[in-house]
Protein backbone atom coordinates (compact mmCIF):
# COMPACT_ATOMS: atom_id res chain seq x y z
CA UNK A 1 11.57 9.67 -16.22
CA UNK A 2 8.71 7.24 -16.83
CA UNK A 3 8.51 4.09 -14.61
CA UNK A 4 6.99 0.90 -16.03
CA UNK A 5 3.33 0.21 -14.44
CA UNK A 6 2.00 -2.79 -13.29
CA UNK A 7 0.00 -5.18 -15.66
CA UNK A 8 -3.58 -4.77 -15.48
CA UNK A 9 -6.88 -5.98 -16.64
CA UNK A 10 -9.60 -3.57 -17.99
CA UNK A 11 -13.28 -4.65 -17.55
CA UNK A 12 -16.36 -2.57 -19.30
CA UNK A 13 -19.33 -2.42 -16.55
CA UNK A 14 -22.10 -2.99 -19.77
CA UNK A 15 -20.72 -5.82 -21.74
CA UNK A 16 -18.53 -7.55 -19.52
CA UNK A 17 -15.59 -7.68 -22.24
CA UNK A 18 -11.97 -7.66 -20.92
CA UNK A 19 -8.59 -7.16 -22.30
CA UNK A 20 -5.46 -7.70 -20.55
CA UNK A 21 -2.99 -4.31 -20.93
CA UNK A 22 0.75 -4.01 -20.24
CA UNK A 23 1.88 -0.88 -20.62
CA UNK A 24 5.49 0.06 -20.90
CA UNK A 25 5.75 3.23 -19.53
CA UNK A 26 3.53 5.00 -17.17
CA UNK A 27 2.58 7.30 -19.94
CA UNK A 28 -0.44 5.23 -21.89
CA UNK A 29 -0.59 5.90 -25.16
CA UNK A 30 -3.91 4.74 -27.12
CA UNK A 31 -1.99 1.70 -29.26
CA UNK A 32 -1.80 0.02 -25.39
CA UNK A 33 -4.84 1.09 -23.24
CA UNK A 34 -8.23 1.67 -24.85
CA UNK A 35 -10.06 4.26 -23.55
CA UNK A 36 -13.12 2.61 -24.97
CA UNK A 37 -15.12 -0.60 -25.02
CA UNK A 38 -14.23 -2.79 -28.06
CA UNK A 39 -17.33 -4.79 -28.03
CA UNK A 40 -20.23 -2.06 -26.97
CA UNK A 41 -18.24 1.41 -27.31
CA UNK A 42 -19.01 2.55 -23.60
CA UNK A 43 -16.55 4.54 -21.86
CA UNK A 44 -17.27 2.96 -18.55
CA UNK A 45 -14.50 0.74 -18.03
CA UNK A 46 -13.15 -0.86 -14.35
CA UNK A 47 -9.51 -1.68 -13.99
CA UNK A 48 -8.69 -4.71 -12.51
CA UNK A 49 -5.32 -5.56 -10.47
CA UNK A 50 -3.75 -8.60 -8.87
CA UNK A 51 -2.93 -12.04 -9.84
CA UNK A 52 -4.02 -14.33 -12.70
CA UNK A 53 -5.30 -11.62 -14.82
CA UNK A 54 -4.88 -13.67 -18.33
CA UNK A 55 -6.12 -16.29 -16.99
CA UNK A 56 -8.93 -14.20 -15.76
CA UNK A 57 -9.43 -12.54 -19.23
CA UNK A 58 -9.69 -16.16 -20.77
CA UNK A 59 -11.98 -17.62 -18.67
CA UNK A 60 -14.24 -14.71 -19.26
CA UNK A 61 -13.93 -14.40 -22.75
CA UNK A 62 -14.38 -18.20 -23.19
CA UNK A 63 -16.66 -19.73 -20.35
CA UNK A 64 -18.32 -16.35 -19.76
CA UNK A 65 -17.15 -16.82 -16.26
């Protein structure tokens, strides 16, 4: 039976873009977490767990911070 995972950010290690995923199962499918970089197409991607993550995925996106 699939469980429901925890939200999560994921980070690419080139560009520095970020998207925020919430999966609802345990079982990704590609519709919810890209296995790929949307801005520079690297595959080298860092997930990212904890608190504030949209806020986290704003301020980077926006204020490059």
């Amino acid at each position: 039976m699939p469980a429901r995972s925890r939200p999560f950010n994921l980070r690419c290690r080139i560009c520095d873009w970020t998207i925020h995923c919430r999966p609802t199962s345990d079982c990704f499918t590609p519709n919810e977490v890209p296995n790929r970089c949307k801005h520079c197409g690297s595959v080298d991607l860092e997930d990212e767990y904890g608190k504030y993550l949209r806020l986290k995925v704003f301020l980077r996106t926006h204020f490059g911070l």
